[in-house]
C-alpha atoms as a PDB file:
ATOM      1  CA  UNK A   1       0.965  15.901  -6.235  1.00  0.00           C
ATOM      2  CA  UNK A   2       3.760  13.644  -7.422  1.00  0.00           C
ATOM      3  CA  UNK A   3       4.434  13.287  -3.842  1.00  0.00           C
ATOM      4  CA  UNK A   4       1.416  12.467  -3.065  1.00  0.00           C
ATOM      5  CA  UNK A   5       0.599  10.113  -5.196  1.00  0.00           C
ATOM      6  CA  UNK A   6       4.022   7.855  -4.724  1.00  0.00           C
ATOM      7  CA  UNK A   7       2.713   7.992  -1.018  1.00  0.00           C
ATOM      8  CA  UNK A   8      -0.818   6.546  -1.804  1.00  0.00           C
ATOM      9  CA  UNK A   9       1.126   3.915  -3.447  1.00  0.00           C
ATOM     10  CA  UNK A  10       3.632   3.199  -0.997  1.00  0.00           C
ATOM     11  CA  UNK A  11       0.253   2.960   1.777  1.00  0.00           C
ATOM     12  CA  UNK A  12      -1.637   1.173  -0.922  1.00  0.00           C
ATOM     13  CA  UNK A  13       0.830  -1.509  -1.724  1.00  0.00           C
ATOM     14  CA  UNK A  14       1.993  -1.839   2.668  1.00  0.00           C
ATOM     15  CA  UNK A  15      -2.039  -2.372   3.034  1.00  0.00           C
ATOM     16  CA  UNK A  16      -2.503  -5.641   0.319  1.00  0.00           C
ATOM     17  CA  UNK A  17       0.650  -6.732   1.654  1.00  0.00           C
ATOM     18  CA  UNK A  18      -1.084  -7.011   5.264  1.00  0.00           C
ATOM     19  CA  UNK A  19      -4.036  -8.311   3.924  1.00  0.00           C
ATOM     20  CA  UNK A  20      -1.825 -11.212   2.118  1.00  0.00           C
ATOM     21  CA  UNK A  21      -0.161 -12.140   5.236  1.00  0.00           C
ATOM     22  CA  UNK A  22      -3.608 -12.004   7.025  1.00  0.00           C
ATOM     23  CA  UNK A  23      -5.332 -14.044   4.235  1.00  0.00           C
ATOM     24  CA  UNK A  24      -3.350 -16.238   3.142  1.00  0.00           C
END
């Protein structure tokens, strides 16, 4: 769970990072 919830995070964090570049 641990696990899996560092990975959401990871994928979370990557995604608003995309949207930034795309947005801004």
């Amino acid at each position: 769970l641990d696990t899996f919830t560092r990975a959401s995070t990871l994928i979370k964090d990557f995604l608003e990072a995309q949207n930034w570049g795309v947005y801004s």
